[in-house]
Protein backbone atom coordinates (compact mmCIF):
# COMPACT_ATOMS: atom_id res chain seq x y z
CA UNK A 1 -8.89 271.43 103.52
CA UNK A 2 -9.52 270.99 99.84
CA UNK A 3 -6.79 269.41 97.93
CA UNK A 4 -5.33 269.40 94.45
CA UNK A 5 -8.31 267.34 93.24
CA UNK A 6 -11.06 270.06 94.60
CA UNK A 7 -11.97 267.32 97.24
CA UNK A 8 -12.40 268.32 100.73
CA UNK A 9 -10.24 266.23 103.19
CA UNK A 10 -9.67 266.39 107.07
CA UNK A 11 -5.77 266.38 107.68
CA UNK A 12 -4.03 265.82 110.88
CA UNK A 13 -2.30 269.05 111.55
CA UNK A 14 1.30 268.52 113.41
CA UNK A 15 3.78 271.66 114.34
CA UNK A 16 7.86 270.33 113.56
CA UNK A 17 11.26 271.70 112.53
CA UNK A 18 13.26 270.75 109.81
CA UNK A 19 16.83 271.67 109.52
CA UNK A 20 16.35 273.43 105.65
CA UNK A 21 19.62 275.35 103.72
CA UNK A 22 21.48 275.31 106.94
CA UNK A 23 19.13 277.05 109.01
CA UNK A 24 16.81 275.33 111.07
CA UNK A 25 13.19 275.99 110.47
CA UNK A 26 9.55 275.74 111.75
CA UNK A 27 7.38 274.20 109.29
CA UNK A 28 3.38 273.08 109.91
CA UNK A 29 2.93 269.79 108.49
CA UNK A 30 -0.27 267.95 107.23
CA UNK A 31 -1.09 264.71 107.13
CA UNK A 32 -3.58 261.96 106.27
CA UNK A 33 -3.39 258.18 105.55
CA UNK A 34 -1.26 257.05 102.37
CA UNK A 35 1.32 258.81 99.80
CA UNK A 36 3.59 262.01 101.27
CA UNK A 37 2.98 265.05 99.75
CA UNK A 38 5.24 268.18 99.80
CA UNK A 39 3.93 271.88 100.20
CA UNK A 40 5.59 274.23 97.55
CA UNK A 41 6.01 277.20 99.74
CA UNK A 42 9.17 275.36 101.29
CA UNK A 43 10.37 275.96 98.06
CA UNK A 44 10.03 279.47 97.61
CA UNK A 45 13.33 281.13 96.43
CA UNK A 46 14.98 278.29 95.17
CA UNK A 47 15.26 276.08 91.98
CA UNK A 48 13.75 272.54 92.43
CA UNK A 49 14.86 269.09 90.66
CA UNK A 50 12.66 266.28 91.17
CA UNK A 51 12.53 262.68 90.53
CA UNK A 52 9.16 261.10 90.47
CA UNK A 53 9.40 257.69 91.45
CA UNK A 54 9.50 256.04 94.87
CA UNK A 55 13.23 256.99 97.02
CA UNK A 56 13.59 259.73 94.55
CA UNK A 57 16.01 262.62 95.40
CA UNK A 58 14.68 266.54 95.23
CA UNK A 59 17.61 268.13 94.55
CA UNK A 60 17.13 272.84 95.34
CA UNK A 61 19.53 275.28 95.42
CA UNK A 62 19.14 279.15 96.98
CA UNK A 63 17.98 281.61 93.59
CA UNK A 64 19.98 284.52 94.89
């Protein structure tokens, strides 16, 4: 996979469900060794707050 930085990294590729606005969903998640990273396409149709520093909350809400 390339990542944000134009590198190309091998990622661990797991399938899981996350219970998301109510309504439990399947989600594919990547992973590799150190900090977590969030996809945006979770986050498609709603409006996003988040704080940037370690045990921050993200805060969304639907965008009917």
């Amino acid at each position: 996979m390339i990542i944000a930085n134009n590198q190309v990294e091998s990622l661990s590729e797991y399938r899981a469900r996350i219970l998301w606005d109510g309504i439990e969903r399947p989600i594919r998640v990547l992973a590799k060794p150190g900090d977590a990273l969030a996809g945006i396409a979770l986050f498609q149709g709603y409006r996003v707050c988040i704080e940037f520093i370690d045990g921050g909350d993200i805060l969304s809400e639907a965008i009917l």
